[in-house]
Protein backbone atom coordinates (compact mmCIF):
# COMPACT_ATOMS: atom_id res chain seq x y z
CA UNK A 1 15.90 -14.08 12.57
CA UNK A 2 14.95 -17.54 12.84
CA UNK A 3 11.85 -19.76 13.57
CA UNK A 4 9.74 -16.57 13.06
CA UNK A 5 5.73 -15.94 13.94
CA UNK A 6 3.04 -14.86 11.69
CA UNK A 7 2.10 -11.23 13.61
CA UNK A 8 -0.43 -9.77 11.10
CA UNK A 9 -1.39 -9.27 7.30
CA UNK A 10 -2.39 -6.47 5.48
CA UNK A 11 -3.96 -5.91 2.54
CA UNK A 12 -1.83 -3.04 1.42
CA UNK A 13 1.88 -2.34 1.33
CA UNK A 14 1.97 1.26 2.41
CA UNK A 15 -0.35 0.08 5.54
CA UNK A 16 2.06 -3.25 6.35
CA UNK A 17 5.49 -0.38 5.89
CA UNK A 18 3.99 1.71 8.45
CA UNK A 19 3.48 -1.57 10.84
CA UNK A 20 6.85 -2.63 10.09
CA UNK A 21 8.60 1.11 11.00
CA UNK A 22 6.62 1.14 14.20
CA UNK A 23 8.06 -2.31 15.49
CA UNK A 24 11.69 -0.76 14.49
CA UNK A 25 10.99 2.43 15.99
CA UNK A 26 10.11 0.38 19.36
CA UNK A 27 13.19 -2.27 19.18
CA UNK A 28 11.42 -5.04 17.60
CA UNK A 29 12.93 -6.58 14.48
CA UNK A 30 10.32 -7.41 11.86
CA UNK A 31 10.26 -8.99 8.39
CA UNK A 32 7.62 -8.25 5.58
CA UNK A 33 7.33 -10.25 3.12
CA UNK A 34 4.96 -10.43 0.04
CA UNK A 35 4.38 -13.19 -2.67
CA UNK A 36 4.13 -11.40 -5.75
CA UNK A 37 0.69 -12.32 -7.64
CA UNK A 38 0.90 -9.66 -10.01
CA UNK A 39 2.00 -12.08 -12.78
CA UNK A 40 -0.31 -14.40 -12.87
CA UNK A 41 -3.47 -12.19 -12.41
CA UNK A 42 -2.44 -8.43 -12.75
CA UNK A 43 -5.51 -6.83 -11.51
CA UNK A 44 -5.04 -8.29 -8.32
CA UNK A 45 -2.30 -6.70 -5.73
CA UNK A 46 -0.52 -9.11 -3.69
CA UNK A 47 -3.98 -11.16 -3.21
CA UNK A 48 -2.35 -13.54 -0.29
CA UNK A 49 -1.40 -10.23 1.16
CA UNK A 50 1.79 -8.51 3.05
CA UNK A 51 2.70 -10.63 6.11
CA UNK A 52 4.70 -9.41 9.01
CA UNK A 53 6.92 -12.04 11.14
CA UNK A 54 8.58 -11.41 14.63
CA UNK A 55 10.44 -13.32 16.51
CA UNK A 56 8.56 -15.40 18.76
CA UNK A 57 9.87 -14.02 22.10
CA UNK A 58 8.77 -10.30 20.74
CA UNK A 59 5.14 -11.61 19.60
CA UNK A 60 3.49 -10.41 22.47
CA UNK A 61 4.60 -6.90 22.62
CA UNK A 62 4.32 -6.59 19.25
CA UNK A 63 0.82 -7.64 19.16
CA UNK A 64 0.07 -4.98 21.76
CA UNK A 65 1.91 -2.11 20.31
CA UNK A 66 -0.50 -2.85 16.95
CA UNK A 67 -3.72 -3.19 19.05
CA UNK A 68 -3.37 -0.43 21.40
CA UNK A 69 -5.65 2.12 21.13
CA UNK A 70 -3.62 5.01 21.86
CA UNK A 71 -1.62 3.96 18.72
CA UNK A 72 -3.47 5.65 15.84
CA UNK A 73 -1.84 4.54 12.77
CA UNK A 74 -3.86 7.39 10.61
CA UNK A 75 -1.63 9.77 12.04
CA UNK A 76 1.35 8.37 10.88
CA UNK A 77 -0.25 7.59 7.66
CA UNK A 78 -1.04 11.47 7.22
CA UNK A 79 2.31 12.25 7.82
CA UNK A 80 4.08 10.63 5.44
C-alpha cells in the first residue's frame, strides 16, 4: 500500500475496527492508524483520532460503501 488517501476518522476505535472489517469484507484493503496521545494527556483517547487510508483507486467505492444508507453500522456494532 502506497501513496494512500485519507477516507475517514473516527473518534473511537471500536467504531474505526468495524469501518476497517467492512472494507475487508468487500475487497478493499485498508489501514488504521492512530497516534497515541495517551501519554502526554491521559484523559484524552487518541484526541487526533483513528484514521482510515485506502488506496486511491479504491477511494470512491469505499466512500460509498461507508455512506450508503442501507449500510447500518449499528447492526454490526450489536453483534459483536
Amino acid at each position: 500500500m502506497t501513496n494512500l488517501t485519507l477516507l475517514a476518522t473516527y473518534q473511537t476505535e471500536f467504531e474505526a475496527e468495524l469501518v476497517h472489517t467492512k472494507l475487508e469484507r468487500e475487497g478493499i484493503e485498508a489501514m488504521l492508524e492512530a497516534q497515541e496521545r495517551s501519554n502526554m494527556i491521559p484523559s484524552l483517547d487518541y484526541a487526533g483520532g483513528y484514521h482510515i487510508y485506502v488506496e486511491p483507486e479504491d477511494f470512491e467505492r469505499a466512500k460509498a460503501i461507508i455512506e450508503s444508507p442501507d449500510d447500518d453500522l449499528t447492526d454490526e456494532m450489536e453483534e459483536a
